[in-house]
C-alpha atoms as a PDB file:
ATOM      1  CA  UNK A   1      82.834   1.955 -35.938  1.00  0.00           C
ATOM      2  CA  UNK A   2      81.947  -1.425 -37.452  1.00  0.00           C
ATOM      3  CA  UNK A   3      78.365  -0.991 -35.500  1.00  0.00           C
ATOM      4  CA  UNK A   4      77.983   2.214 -37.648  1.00  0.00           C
ATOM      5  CA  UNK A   5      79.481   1.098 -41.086  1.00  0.00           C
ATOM      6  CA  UNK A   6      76.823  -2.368 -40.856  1.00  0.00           C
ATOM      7  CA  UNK A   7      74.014   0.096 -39.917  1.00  0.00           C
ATOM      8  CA  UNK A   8      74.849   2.143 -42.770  1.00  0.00           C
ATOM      9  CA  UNK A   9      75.056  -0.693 -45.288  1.00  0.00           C
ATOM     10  CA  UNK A  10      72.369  -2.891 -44.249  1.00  0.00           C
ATOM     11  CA  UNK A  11      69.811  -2.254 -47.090  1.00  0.00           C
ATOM     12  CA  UNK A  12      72.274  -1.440 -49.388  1.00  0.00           C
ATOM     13  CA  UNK A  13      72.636  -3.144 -52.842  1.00  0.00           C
ATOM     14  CA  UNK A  14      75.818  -1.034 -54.250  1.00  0.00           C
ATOM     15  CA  UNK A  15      77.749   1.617 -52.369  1.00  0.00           C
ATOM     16  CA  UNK A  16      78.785   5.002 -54.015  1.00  0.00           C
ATOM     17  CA  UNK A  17      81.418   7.660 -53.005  1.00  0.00           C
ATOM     18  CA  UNK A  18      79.183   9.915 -51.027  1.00  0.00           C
ATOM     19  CA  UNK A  19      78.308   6.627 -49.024  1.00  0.00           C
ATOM     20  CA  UNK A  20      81.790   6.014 -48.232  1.00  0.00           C
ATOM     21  CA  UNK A  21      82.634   9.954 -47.396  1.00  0.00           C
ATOM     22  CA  UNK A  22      79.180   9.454 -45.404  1.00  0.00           C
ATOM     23  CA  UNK A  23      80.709   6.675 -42.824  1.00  0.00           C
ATOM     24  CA  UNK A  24      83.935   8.521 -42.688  1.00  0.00           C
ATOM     25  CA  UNK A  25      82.278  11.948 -41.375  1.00  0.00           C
ATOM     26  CA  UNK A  26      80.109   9.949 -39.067  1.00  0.00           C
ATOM     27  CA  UNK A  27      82.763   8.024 -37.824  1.00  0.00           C
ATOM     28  CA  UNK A  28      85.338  10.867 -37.256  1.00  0.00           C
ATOM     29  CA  UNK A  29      82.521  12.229 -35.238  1.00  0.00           C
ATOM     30  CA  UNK A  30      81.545   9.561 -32.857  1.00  0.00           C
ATOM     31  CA  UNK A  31      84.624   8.265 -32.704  1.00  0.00           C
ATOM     32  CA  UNK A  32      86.384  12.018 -31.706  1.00  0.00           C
ATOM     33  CA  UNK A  33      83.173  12.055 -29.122  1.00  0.00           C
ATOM     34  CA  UNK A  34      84.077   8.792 -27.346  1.00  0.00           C
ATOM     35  CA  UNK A  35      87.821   9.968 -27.043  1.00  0.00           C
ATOM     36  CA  UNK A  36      86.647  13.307 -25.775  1.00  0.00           C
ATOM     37  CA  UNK A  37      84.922  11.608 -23.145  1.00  0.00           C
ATOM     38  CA  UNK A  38      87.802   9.063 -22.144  1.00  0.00           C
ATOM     39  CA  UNK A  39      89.878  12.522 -22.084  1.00  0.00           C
ATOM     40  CA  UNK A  40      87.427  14.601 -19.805  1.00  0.00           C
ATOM     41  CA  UNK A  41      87.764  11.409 -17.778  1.00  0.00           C
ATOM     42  CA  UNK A  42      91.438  11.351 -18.049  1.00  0.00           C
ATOM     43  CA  UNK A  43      92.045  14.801 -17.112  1.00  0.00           C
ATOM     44  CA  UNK A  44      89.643  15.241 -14.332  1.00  0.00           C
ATOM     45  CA  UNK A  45      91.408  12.458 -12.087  1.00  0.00           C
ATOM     46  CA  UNK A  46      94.877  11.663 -12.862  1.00  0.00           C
ATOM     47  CA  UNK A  47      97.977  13.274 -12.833  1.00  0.00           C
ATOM     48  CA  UNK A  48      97.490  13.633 -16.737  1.00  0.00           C
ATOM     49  CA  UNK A  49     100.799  14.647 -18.076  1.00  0.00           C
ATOM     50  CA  UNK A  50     100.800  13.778 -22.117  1.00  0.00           C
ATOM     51  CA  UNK A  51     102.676  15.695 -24.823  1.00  0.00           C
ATOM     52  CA  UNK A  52     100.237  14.570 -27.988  1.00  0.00           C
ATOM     53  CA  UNK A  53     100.071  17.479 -30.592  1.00  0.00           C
ATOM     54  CA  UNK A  54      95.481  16.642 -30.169  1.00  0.00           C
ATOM     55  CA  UNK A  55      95.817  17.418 -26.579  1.00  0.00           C
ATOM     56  CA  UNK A  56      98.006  20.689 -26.726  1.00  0.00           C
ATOM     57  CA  UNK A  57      94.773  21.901 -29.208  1.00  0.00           C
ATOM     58  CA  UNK A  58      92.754  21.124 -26.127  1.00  0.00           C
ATOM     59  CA  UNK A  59      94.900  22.820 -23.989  1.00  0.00           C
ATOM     60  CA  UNK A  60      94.757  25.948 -26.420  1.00  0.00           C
ATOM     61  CA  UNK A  61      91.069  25.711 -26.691  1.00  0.00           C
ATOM     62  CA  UNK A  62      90.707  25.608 -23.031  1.00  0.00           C
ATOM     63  CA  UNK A  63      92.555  28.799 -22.437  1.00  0.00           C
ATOM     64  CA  UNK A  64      89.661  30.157 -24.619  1.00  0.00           C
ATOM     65  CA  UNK A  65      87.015  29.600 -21.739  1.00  0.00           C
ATOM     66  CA  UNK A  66      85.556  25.939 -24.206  1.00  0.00           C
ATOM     67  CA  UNK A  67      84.469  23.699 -21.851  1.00  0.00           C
ATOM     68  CA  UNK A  68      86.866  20.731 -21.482  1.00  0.00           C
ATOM     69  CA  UNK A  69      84.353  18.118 -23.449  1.00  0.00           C
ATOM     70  CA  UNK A  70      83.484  20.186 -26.307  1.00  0.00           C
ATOM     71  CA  UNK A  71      87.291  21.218 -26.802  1.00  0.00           C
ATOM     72  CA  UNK A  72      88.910  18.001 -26.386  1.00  0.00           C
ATOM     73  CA  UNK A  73      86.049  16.792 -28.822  1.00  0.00           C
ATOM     74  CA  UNK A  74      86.760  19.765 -31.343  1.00  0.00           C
ATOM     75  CA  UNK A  75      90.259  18.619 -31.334  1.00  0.00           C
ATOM     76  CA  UNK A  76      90.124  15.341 -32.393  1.00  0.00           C
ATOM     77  CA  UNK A  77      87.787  15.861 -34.893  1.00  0.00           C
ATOM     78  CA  UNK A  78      90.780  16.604 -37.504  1.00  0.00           C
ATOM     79  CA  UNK A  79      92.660  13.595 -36.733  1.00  0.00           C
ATOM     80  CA  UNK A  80      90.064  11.377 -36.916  1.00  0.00           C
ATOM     81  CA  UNK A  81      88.944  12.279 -39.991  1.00  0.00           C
ATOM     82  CA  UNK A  82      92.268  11.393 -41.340  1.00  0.00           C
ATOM     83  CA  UNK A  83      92.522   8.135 -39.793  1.00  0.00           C
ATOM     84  CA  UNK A  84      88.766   7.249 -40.586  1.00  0.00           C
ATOM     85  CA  UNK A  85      89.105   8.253 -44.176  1.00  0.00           C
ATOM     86  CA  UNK A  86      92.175   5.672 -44.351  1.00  0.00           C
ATOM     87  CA  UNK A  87      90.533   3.172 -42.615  1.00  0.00           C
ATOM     88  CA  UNK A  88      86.829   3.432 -44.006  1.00  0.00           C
ATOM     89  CA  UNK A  89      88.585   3.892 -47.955  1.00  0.00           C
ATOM     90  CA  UNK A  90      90.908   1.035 -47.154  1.00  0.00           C
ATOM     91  CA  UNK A  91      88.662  -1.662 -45.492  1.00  0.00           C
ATOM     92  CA  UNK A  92      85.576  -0.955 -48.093  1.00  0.00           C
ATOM     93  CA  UNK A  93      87.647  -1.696 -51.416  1.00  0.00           C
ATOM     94  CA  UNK A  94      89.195  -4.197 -49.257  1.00  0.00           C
ATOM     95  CA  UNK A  95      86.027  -5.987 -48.974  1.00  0.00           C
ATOM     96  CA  UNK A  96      84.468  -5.181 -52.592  1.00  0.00           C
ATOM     97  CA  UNK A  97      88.335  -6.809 -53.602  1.00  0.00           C
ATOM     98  CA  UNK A  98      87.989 -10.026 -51.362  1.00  0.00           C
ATOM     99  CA  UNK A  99      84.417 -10.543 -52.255  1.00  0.00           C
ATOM    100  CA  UNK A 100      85.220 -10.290 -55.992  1.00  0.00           C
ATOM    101  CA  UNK A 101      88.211 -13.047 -55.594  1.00  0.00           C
ATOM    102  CA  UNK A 102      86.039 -15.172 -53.578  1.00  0.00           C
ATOM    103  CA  UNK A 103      82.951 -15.205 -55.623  1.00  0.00           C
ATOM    104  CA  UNK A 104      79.438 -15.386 -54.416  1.00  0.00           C
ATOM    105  CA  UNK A 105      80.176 -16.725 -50.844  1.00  0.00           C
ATOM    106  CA  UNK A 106      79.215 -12.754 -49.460  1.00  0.00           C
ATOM    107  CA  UNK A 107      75.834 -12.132 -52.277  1.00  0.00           C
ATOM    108  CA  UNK A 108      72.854 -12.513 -50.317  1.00  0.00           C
ATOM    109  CA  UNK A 109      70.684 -15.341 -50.478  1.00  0.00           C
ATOM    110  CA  UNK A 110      67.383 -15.830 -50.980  1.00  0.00           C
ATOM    111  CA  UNK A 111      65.987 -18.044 -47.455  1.00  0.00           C
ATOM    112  CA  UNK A 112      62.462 -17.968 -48.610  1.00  0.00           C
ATOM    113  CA  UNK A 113      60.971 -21.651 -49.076  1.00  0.00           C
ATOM    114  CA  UNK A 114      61.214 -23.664 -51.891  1.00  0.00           C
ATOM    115  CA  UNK A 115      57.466 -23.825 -54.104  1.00  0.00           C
ATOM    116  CA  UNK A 116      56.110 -26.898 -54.231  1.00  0.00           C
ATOM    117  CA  UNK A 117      54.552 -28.047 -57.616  1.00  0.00           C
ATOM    118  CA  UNK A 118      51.068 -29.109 -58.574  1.00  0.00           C
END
């Protein structure tokens, strides 16, 4: 998730809203992807015997003839964006906050050379 969020922000200067609701849809996303994925693992060689609400929406989904990695995927996708919203909304002001009590230590600098005078 970081990976994504510094991708995202790289050439930024200022951040609005629709930035932040941006990195939480793409988050939830890739991060309900990789968990669908760990879960197809999961499922296909253990004993898997869980009682999580996300996986009993799998369950249900796969009694609908969805193949196992687009319905475990489909069924985190709701959860994530909870948690992503929370995390993205908390660790952005978070940042803006620290960097305005710290100062300039997080502005970017200029690393050009210095001119030298005739």
């Amino acid at each position: 998730m970081v990976l994504i969020v510094r991708l995202y922000i790289k050439n930024k200067e200022k951040l609005s809203l629709m930035d932040f609701v941006f990195m939480i849809f793409i988050s939830a996303l890739v991060i309900s992807f990789e968990g669908g994925i760990i879960f197809v693992f999961v499922f296909n060689q253990f004993d898997f015997k869980e009682t999580v609400e996300v996986n009993k929406i799998t369950y249900i989904l796969l009694r609908q003839q969805i193949p196992l990695l687009f319905s475990s995927w489909l069924s985190r996708i709701p959860v994530n964006l909870l948690d992503k919203t929370l995390a993205v909304l908390a660790g952005g002001y978070g940042a803006i906050g620290l960097g305005k009590l710290l100062g300039n230590h997080f502005q970017k600098k200029d690393n050009s050379l210095p001119q030298q005078k005739n």
